[in-house]
Protein backbone atom coordinates (compact mmCIF):
# COMPACT_ATOMS: atom_id res chain seq x y z
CA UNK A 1 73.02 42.17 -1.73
CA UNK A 2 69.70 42.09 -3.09
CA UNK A 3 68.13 45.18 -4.82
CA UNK A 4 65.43 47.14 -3.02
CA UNK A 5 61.95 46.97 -4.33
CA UNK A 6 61.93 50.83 -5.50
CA UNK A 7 65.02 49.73 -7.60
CA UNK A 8 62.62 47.34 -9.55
CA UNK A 9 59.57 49.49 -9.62
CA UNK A 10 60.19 53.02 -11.76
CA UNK A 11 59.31 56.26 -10.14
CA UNK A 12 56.41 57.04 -12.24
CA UNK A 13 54.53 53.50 -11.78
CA UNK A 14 55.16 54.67 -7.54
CA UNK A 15 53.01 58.37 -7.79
CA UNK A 16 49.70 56.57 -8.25
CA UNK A 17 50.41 54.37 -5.49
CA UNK A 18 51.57 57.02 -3.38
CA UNK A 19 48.88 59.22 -3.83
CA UNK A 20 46.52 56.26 -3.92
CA UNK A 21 47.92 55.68 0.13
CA UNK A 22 47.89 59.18 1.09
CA UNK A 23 44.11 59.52 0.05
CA UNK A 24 43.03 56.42 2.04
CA UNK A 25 45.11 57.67 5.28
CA UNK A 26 43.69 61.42 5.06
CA UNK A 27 40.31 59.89 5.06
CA UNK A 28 40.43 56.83 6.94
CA UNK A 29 36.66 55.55 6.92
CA UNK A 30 36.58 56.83 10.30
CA UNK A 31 35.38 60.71 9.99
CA UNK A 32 32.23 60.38 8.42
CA UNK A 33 31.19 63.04 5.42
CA UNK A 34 29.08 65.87 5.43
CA UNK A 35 26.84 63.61 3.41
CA UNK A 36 26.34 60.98 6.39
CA UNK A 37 26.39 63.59 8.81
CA UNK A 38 23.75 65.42 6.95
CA UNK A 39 21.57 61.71 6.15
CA UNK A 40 22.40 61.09 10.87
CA UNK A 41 20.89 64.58 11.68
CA UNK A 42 17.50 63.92 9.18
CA UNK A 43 17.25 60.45 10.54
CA UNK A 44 17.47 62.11 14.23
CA UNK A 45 14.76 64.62 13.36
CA UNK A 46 12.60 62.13 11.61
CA UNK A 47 12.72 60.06 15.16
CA UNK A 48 12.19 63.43 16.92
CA UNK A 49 8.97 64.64 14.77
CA UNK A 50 8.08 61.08 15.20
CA UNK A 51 8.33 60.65 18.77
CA UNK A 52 6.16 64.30 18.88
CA UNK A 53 3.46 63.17 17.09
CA UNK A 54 3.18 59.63 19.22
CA UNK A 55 2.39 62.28 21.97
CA UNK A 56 0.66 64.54 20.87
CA UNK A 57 -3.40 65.20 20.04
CA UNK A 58 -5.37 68.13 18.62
CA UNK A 59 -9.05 68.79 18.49
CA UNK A 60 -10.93 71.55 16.66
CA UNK A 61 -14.16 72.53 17.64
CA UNK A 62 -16.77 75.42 15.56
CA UNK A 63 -19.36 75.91 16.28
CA UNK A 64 -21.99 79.44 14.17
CA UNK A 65 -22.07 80.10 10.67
CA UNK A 66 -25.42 80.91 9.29
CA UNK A 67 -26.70 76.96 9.37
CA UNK A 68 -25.76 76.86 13.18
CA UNK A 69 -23.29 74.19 12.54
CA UNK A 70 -21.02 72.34 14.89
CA UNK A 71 -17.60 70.63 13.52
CA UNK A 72 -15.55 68.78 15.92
CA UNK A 73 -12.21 67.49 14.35
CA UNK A 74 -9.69 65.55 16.29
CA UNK A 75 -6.20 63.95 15.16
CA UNK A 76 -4.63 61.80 17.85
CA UNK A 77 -1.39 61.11 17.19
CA UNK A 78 -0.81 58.17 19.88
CA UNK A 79 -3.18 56.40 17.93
CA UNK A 80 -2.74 57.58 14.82
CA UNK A 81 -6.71 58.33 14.08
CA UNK A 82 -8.53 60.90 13.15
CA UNK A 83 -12.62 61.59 13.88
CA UNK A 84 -14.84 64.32 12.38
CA UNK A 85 -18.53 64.82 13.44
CA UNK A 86 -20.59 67.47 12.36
CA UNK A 87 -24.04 68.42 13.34
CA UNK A 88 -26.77 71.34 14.44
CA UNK A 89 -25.52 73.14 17.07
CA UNK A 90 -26.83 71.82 21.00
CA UNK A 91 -28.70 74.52 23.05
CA UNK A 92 -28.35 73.72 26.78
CA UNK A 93 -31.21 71.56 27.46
CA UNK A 94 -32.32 70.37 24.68
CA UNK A 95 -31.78 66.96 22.68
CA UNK A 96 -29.10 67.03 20.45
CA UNK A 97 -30.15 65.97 16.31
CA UNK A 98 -28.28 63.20 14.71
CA UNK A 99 -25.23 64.19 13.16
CA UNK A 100 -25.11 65.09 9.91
CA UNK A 101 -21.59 64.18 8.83
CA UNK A 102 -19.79 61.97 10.86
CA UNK A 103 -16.41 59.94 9.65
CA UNK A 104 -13.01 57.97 11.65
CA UNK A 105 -10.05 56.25 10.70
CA UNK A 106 -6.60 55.81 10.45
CA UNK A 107 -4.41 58.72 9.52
CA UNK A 108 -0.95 58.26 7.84
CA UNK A 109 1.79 59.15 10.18
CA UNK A 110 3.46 61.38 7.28
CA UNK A 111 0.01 63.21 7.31
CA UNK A 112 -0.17 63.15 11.47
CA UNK A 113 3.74 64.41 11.70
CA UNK A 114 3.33 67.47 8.77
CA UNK A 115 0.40 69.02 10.68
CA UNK A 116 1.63 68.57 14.48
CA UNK A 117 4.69 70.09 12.14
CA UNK A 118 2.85 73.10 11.51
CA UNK A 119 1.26 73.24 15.00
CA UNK A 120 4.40 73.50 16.60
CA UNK A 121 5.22 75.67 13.64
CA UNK A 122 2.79 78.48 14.14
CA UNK A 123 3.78 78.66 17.90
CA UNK A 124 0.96 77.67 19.54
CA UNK A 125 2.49 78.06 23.00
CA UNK A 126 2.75 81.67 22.86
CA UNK A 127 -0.53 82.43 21.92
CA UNK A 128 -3.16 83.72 24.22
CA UNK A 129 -6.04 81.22 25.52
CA UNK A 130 -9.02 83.62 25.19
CA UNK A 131 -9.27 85.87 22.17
CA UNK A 132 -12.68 86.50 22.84
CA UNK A 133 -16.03 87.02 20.58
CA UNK A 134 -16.20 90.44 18.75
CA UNK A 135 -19.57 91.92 19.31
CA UNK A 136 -19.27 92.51 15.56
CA UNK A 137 -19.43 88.29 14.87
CA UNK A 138 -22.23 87.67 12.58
CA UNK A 139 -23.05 84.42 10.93
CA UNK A 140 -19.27 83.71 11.64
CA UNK A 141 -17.80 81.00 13.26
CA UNK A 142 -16.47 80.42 16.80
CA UNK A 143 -13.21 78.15 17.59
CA UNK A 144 -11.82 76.40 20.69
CA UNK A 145 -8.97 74.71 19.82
CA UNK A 146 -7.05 71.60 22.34
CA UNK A 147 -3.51 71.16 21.80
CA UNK A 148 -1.69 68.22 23.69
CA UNK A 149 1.55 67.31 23.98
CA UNK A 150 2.80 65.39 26.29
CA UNK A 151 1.80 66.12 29.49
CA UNK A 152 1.13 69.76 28.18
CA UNK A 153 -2.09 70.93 26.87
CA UNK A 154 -3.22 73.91 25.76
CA UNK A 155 -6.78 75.26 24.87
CA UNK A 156 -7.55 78.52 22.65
CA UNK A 157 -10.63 80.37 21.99
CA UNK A 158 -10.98 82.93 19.47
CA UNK A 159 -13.70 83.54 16.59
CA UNK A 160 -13.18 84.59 12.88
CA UNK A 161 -12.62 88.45 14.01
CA UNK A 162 -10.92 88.13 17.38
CA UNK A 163 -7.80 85.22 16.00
CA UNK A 164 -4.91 85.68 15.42
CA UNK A 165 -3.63 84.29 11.68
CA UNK A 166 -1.63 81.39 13.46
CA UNK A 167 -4.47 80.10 15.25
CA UNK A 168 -6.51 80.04 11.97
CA UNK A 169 -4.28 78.23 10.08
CA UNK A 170 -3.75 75.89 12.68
CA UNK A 171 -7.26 74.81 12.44
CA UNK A 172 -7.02 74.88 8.83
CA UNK A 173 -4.17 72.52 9.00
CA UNK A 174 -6.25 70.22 11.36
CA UNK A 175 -9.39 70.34 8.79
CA UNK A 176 -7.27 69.63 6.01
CA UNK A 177 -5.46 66.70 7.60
CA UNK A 178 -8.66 65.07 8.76
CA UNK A 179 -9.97 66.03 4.40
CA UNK A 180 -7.05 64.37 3.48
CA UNK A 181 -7.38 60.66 5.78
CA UNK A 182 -10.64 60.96 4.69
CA UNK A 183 -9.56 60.51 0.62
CA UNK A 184 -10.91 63.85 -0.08
């Protein structure tokens, strides 16, 4: 009769082994860890933010101020571009002057995705379209701001009395993004 292998092989040499077993089984490469979970879900919301901005666009337009200035700032994130032009404000009928500041490019998609980030952010679909001009507006600025997304789009007015915070930091967001694809 030949001896059975745990006959050869003490008890203590056996625990490591054991345990060794029992560890591999309980985990079994097969349910993933928190840590790949976690690393699935930010890869799913990086596709997500990035899908968003490859439909989306914004422009800014203000128009006032005490030099009767007009800033148009768009970010289109199909394209991944931005464009700035700024210039004297148009009266109806009369020839527009050459602008004054005028500047287009690529933006980075990091930059494109943080501020459609903070677009969606601020909760631009539950503002109001019209905020109006306050009779009070002097030397201030007036806003009309285009969201798309999608097949959505959105357009808000307001002025530097009548918006709400949300829209204005929207449009800072926008003006800052354009700044920053511009190097400065």
């Amino acid at each position: 009769m030949r001896p059975s292998i745990f006959a050869v092989v003490r008890p203590r040499a056996i625990r490591p082994v054991v345990a060794l077993a029992v560890a591999l089984a309980a985990t079994g490469g097969c349910v993933p860890s928190k840590k790949t979970e976690a690393l699935r879900a930010a890869e799913a919301e990086k596709e997500l933010a990035a899908s968003t901005v490859r439909q989306s666009f914004i422009t800014v337009l203000r128009t006032g101020g005490l030099a009767g200035l007009e800033t148009e700032a768009r970010v289109d994130g199909a394209k991944l571009t931005y464009a700035t032009v700024t210039r004297r404000a148009c009266a109806a009928g009369q020839a527009c002057t050459a602008p004054t500041d005028t500047a287009s490019g690529a933006i980075a998609e990091s930059v494109a995705s943080d501020l459609f980030a903070k677009v969606v952010g601020e909760g631009i679909a539950g503002l109001k379209d019209d905020y109006g001009t306050s009779p009070t507006l002097r030397d201030g600025y007036v806003y009309v701001v285009t969201v798309r997304r999608g097949d959505r789009t959105k357009t808000i007015r307001g002025d530097d009395v009548t918006q709400p915070p949300e829209l204005a930091r929207i449009e800072a967001a926008v003006f800052a993004a354009v700044e920053k694809a511009r190097g400065k």
